[in-house]
Every structure is written in structure tokens, then in C-alpha cells.
C-alpha atoms as a PDB file:
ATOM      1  CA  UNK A   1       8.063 175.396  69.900  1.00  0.00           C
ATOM      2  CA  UNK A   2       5.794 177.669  72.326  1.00  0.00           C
ATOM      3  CA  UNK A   3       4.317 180.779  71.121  1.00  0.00           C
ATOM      4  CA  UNK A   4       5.188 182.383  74.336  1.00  0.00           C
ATOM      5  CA  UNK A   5       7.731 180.971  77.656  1.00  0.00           C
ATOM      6  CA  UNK A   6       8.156 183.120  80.166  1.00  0.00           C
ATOM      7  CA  UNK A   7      11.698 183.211  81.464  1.00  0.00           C
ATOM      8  CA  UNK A   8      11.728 183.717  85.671  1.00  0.00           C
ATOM      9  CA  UNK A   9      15.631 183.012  86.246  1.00  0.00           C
ATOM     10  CA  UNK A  10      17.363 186.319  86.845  1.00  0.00           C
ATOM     11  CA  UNK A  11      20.132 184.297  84.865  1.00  0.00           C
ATOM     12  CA  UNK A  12      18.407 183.367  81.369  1.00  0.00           C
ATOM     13  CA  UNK A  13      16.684 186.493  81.451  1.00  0.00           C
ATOM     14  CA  UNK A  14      20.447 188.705  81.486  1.00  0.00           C
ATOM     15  CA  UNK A  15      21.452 185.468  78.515  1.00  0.00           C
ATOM     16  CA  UNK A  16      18.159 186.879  76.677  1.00  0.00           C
ATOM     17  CA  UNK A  17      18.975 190.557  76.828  1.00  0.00           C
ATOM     18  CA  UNK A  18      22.159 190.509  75.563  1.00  0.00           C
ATOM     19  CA  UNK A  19      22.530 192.128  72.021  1.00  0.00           C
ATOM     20  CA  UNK A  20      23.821 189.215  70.301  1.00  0.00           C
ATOM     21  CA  UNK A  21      21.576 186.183  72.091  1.00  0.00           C
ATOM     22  CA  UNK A  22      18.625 187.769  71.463  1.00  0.00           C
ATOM     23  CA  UNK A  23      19.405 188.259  67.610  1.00  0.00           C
ATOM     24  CA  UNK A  24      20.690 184.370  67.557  1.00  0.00           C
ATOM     25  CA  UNK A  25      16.938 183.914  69.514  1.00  0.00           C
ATOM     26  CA  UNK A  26      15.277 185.608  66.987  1.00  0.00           C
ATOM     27  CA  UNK A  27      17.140 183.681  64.140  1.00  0.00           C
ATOM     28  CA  UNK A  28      16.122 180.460  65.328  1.00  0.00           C
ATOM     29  CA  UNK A  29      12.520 180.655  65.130  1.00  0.00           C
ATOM     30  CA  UNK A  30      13.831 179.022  62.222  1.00  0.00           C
ATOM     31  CA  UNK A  31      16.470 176.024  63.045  1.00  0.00           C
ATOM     32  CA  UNK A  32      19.800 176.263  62.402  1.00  0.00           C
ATOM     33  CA  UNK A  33      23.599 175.531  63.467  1.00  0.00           C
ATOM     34  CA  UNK A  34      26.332 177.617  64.589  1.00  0.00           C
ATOM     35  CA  UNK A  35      27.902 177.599  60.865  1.00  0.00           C
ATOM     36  CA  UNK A  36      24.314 179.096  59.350  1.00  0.00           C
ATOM     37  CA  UNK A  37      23.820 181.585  62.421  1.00  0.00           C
ATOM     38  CA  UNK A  38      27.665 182.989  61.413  1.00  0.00           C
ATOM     39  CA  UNK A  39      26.765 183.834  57.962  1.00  0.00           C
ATOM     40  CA  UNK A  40      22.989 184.769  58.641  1.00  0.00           C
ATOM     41  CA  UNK A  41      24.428 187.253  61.655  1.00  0.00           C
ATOM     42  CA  UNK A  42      27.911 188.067  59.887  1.00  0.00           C
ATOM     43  CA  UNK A  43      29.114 186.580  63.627  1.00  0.00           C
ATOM     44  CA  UNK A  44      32.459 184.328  63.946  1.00  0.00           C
ATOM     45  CA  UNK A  45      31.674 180.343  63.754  1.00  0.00           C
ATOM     46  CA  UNK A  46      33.032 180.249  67.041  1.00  0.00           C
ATOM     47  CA  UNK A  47      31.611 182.911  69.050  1.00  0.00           C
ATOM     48  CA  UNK A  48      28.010 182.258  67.278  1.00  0.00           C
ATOM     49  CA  UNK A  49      28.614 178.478  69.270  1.00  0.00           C
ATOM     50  CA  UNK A  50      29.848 180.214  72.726  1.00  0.00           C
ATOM     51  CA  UNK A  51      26.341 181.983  72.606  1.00  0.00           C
ATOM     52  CA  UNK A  52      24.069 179.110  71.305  1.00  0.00           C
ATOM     53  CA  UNK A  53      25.990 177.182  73.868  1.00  0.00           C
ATOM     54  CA  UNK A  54      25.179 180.175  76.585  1.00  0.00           C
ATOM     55  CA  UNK A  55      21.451 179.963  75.326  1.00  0.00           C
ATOM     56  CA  UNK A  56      21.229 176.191  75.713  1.00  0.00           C
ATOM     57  CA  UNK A  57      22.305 176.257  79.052  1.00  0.00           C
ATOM     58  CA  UNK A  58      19.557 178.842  80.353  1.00  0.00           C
ATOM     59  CA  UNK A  59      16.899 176.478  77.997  1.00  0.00           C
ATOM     60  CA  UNK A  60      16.628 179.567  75.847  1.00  0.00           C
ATOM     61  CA  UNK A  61      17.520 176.959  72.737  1.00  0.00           C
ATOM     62  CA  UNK A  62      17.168 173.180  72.520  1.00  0.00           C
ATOM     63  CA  UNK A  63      19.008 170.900  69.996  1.00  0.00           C
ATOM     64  CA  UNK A  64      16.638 169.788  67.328  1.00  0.00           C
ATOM     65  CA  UNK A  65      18.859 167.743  65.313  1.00  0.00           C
ATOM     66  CA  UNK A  66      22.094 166.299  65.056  1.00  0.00           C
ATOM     67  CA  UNK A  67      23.499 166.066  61.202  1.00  0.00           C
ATOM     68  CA  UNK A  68      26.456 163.921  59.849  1.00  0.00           C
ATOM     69  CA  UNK A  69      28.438 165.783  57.361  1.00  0.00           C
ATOM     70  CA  UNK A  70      31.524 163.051  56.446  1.00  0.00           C
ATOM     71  CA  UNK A  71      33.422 162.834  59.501  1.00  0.00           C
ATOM     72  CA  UNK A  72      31.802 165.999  61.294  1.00  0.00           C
ATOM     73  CA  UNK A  73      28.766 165.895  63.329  1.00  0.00           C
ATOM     74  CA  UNK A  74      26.392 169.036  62.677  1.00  0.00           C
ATOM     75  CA  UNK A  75      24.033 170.641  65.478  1.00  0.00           C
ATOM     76  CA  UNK A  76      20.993 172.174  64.510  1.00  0.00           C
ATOM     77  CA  UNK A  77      18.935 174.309  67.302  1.00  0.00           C
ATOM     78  CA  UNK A  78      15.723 176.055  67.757  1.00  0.00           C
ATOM     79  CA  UNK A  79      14.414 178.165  70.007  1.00  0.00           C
ATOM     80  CA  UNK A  80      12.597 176.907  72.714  1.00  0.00           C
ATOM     81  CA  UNK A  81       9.817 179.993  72.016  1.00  0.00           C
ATOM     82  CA  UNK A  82       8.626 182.033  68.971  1.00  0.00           C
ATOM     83  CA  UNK A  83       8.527 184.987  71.937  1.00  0.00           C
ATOM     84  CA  UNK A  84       9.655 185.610  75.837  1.00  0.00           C
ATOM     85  CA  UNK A  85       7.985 187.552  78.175  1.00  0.00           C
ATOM     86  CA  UNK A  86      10.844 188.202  81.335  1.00  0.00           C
ATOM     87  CA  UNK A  87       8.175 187.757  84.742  1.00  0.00           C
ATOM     88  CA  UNK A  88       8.694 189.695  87.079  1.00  0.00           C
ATOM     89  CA  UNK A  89      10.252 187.308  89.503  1.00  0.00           C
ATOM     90  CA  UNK A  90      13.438 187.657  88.251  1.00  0.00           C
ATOM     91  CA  UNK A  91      13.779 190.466  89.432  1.00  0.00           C
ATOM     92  CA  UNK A  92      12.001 189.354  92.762  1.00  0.00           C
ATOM     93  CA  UNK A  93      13.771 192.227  95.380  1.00  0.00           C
ATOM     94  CA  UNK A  94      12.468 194.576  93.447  1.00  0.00           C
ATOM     95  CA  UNK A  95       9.521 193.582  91.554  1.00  0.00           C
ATOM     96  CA  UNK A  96       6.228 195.733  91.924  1.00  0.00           C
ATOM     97  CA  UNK A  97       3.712 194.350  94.768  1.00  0.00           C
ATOM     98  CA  UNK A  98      -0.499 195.583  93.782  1.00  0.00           C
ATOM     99  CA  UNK A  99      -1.145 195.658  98.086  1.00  0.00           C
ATOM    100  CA  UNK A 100       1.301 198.095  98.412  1.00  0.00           C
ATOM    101  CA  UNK A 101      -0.684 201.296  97.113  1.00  0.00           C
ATOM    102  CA  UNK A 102      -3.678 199.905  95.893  1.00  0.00           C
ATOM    103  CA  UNK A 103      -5.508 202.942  93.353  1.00  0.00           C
ATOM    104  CA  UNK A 104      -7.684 202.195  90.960  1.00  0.00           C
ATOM    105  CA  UNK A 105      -6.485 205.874  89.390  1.00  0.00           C
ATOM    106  CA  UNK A 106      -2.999 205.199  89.015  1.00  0.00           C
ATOM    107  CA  UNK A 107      -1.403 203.926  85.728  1.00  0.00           C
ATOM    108  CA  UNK A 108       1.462 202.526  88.046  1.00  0.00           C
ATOM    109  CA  UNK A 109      -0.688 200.594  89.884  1.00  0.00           C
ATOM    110  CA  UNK A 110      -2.556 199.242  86.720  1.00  0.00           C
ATOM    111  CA  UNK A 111       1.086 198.525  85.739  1.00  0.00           C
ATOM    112  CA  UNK A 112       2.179 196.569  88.978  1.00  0.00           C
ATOM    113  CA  UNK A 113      -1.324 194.182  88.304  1.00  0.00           C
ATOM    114  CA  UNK A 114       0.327 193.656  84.665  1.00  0.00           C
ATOM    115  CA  UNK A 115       3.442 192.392  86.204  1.00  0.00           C
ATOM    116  CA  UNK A 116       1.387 190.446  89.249  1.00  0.00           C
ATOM    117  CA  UNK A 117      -0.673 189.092  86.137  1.00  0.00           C
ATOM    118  CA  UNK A 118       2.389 188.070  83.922  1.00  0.00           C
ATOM    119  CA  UNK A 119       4.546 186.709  87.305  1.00  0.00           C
ATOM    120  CA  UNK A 120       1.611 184.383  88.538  1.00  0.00           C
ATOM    121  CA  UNK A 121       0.430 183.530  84.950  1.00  0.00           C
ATOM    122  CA  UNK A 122       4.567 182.449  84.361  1.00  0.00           C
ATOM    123  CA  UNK A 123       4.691 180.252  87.425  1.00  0.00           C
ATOM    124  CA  UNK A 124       1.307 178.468  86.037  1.00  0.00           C
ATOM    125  CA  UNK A 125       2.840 178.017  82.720  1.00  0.00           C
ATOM    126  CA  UNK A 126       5.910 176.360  84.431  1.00  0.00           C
ATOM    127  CA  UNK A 127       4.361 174.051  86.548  1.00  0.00           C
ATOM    128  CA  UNK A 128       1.824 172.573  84.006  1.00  0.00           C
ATOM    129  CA  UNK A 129       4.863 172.541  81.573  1.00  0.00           C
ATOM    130  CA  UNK A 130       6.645 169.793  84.244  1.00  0.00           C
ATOM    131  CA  UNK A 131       3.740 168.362  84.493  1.00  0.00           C
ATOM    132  CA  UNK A 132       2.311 168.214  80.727  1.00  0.00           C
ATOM    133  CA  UNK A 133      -0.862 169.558  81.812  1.00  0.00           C
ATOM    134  CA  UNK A 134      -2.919 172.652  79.988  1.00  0.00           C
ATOM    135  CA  UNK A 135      -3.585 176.161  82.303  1.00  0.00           C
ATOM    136  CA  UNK A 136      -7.099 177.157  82.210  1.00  0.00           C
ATOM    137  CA  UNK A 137      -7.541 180.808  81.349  1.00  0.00           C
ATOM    138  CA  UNK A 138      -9.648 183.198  79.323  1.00  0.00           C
ATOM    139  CA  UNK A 139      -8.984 186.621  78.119  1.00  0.00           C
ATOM    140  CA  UNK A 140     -10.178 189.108  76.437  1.00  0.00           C
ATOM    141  CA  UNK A 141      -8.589 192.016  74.330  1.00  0.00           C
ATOM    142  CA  UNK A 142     -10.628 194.979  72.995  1.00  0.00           C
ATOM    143  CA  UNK A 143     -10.208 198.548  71.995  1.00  0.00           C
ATOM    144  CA  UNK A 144     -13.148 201.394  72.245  1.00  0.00           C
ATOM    145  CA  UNK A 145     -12.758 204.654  71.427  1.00  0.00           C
ATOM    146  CA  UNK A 146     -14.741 207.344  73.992  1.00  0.00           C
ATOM    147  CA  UNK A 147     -16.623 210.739  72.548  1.00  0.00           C
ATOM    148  CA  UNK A 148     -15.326 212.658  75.949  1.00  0.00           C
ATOM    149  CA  UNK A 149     -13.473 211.918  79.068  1.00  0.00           C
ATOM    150  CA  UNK A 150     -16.887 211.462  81.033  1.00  0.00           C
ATOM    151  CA  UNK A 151     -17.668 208.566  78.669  1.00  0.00           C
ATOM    152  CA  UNK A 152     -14.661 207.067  79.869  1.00  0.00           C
ATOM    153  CA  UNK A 153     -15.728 207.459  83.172  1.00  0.00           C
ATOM    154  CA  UNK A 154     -18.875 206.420  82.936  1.00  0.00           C
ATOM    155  CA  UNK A 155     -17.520 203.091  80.796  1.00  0.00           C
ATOM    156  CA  UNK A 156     -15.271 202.450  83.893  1.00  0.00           C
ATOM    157  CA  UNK A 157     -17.667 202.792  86.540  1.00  0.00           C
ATOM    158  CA  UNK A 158     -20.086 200.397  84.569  1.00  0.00           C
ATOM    159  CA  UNK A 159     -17.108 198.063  84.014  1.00  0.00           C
ATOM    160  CA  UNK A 160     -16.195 197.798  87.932  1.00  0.00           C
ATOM    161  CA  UNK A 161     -19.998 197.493  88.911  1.00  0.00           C
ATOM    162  CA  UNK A 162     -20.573 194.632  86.102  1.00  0.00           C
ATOM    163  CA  UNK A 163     -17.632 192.768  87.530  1.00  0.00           C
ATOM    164  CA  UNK A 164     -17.957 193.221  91.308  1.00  0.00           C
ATOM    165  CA  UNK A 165     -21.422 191.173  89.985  1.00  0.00           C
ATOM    166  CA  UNK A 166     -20.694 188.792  88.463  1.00  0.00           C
ATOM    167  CA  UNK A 167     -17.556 188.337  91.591  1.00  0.00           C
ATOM    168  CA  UNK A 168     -20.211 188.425  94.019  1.00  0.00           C
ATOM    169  CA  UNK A 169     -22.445 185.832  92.389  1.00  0.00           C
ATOM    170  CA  UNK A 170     -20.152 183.613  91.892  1.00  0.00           C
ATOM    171  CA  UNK A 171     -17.558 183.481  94.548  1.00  0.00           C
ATOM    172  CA  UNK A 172     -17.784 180.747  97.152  1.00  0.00           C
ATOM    173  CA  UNK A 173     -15.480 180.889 100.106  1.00  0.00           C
ATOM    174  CA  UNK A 174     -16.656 177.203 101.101  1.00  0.00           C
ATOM    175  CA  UNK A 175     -16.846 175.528  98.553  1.00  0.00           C
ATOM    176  CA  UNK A 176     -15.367 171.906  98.457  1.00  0.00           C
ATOM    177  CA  UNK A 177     -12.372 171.591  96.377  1.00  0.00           C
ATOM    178  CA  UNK A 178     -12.853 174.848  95.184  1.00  0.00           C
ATOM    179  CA  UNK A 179      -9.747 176.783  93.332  1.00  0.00           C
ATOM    180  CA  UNK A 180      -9.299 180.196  94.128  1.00  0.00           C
ATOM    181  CA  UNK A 181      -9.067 182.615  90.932  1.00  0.00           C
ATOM    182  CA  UNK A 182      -7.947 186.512  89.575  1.00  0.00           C
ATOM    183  CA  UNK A 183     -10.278 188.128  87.904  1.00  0.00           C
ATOM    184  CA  UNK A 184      -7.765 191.527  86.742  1.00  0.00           C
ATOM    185  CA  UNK A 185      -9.856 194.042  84.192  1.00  0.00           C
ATOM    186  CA  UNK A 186      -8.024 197.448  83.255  1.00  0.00           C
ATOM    187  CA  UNK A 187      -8.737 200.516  80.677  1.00  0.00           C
ATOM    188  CA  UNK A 188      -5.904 202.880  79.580  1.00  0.00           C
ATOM    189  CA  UNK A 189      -5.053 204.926  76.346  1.00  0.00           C
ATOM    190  CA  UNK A 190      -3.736 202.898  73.690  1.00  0.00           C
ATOM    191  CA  UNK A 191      -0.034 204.808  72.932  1.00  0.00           C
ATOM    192  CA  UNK A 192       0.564 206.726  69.585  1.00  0.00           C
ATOM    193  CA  UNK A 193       2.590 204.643  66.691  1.00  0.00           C
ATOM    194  CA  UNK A 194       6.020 205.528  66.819  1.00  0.00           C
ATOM    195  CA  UNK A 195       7.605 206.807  63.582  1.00  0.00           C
ATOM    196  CA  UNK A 196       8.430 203.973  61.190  1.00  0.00           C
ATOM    197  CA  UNK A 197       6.150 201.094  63.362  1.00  0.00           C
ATOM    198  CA  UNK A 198       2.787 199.683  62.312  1.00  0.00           C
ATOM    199  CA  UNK A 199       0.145 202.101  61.696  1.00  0.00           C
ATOM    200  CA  UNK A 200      -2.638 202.513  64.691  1.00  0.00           C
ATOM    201  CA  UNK A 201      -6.055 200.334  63.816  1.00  0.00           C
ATOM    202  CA  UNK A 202      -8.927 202.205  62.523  1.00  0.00           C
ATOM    203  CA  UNK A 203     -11.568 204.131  64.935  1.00  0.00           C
ATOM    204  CA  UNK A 204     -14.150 201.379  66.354  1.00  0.00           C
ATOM    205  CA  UNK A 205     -15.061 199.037  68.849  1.00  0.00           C
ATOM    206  CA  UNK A 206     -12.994 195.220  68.364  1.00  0.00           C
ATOM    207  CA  UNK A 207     -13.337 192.819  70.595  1.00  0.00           C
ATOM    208  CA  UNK A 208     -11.398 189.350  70.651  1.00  0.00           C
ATOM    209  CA  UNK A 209     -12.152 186.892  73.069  1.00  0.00           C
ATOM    210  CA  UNK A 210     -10.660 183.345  73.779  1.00  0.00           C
ATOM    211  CA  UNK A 211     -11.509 180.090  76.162  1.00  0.00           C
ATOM    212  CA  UNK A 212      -8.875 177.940  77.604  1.00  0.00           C
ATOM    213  CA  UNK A 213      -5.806 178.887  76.307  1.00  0.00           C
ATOM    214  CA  UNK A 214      -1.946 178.841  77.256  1.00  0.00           C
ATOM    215  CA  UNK A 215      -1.661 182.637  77.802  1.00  0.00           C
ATOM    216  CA  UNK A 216      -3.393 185.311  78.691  1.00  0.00           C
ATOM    217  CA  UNK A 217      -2.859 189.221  77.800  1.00  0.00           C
ATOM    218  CA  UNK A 218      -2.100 191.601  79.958  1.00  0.00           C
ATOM    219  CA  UNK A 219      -4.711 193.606  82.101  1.00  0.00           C
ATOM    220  CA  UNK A 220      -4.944 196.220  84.700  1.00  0.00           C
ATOM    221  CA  UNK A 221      -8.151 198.185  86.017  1.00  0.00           C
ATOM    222  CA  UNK A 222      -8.324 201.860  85.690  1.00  0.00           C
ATOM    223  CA  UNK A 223     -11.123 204.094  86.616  1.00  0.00           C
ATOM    224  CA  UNK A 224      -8.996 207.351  85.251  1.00  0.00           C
ATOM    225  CA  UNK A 225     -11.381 210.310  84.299  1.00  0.00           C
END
């Protein structure tokens, strides 16, 4: 099972958003059969096996076992993913383009780099998945809490100048063989807890950081005041 697949057929990703499929998703993290997903989810035998069947066909699920019981044969499935992330390419008429109205002030732009970020880092995911290879990425995730708006400023102007750098040292248009690569950075406000969700994280700088990996989190780059 992946930790995260990203699902780009407008298709599976209407199968994952329905009520019901994405409760039987979430149920499978764990195997099971149509029988145990109708008592788990208080669902009919029968229409928990139309959906698992639904599922299976958008390679939401995957059979993980076949059981005899006497003179029945028993199905077990898993989800094909502990988590799905819906890229932006299912919706592809309509999905957010960065060139458009490029800003480095605008939280809808940061957002539309998110989406560019999650859409291209999807269609890497795919391709190495056909062809059993690993995606090279790195990202990082950290939180910093600013004394005053200016700080923020000041943070963001530091962070563009430290990466248009490091970008400029190391970019080579003509280099052999080279592979071209995005570089996204973004700063934004982390939202409030909701009521009843996990508590926010204490006041202070954390940073993690990771190498090659399968994903990558999302980014944007902001330079809001």
C-alpha cells in the first residue's frame, strides 16, 4: 500500500468523493471483504460489493486475497493508498494555470503553484509507478512565527533573494543531458484549529526536511506584507 496516490481520472476521482466509497476507502486501510465492510459500515452485503466493485474498477481498491469458506470463495481488498490527493488534472478545463496572473502577493496565485506542484508531482508518481522506478524530490516543511508584519516581510524578501542564488548558481541551460527542475518556495499564515480538531503546535521555529522521497508537500511563494 502507498502512503499517498494521486488520482488524475476525472472518473475515480467522482468514485472517491462519493459518501459511501470514501468511508469503504477509509475502512480498508485495513483489508477486508464485502461481508466485514457491511457490518463495520452498517451497509447491505450487496451494495457494500456494488461499491468495492465501483472502487476496483477506478484502481481505488485491489484484491489482496481470495479465501475459501466450504463451497464459497471469499474476497478480501485493500486500498490501493493509506491517502489520495485528487491532481488537478482531473479537472483539466478548469484547473488553475501559475502564467496566467503571475503575483508573488496573491494567496490565489500561491494556491494555483500548489495545484501546478501537486498536478506535475502526480504525473511523476504515475509514470515511475509503470515503470517501477523512484521520483527524486526533496522538501521541506517548517513553521516560524514573526514578531510584526515587517518581519514577515523582511523573512520573504531574504527567502526570494537566497533562492534566486542558489537558482542562478546552479542552473545550466546547456548542459548535456541535463533535466530541467521546479524549485516552488511559499510563506502563508498557518489557519486557526477548528473547534473539535487537533490543537495548533506550540510557538517556535520547526523545521523538517527530507532527501529523495516519493512525495513532496505542498508549496507556494508569498512575499505578503
Amino acid at each position: 500500500m502507498l502512503d499517498v496516490a494521486v488520482i488524475e481520472e476525472p472518473a475515480a476521482a467522482e468514485a472517491s468523493l462519493d459518501p459511501i466509497r470514501s468511508r469503504i476507502l477509509a475502512a480498508l486501510a485495513e483489508p477486508g471483504s464485502a461481508a466485514m465492510l457491511a457490518v463495520r459500515l452498517g451497509l447491505p452485503r450487496q451494495k457494500a460489493n456494488y461499491h468495492l466493485k465501483e472502487l476496483e474498477r477506478h484502481g481505488l481498491v485491489e484484491l489482496a486475497e481470495e479465501r475459501r469458506k466450504g463451497s464459497i470463495t471469499e474476497r478480501v481488498y485493500r486500498a490501493t493508498a493509506a491517502s489520495y490527493v485528487i491532481s488537478p488534472s482531473a479537472l483539466a478545463a478548469v484547473s488553475p494555470d501559475p502564467s496566467r496572473s503571475p503575483d508573488q502577493l496573491s494567496a490565489r496565485w500561491l494556491l494555483a503553484l500548489g495545484s501546478r506542484l501537486v498536478q506535475e508531482v502526480g504525473t511523476l508518481l504515475t509514470g515511475a509507478a509503470r515503470a517501477k522506478r523512484r521520483v527524486a524530490t526533496f522538501g521541506i516543511d517548517a513553521e516560524v512565527r514573526f514578531a510584526s508584519a515587517a518581519d514577515r516581510t523582511a523573512f520573504a524578501d531574504e527567502l526570494a533573494q537566497a533562492v534566486a542564488a542558489l537558482v542562478g548558481r546552479y542552473h545550466d541551460e546547456s548542459a548535456p543531458g541535463g533535466r530541467s527542475h521546479r524549485v516552488v518556495a511559499g510563506l502563508h499564515q498557518i489557519p486557526a484549529p477548528q473547534p473539535g480538531g487537533p490543537e495548533g503546535s506550540a510557538a517556535g521555529p520547526r523545521q523538517r526536511s527530507g532527501g529523495t522521497r516519493k512525495t513532496e508537500p505542498e508549496a507556494g511563494q508569498e512575499n505578503a506584507p
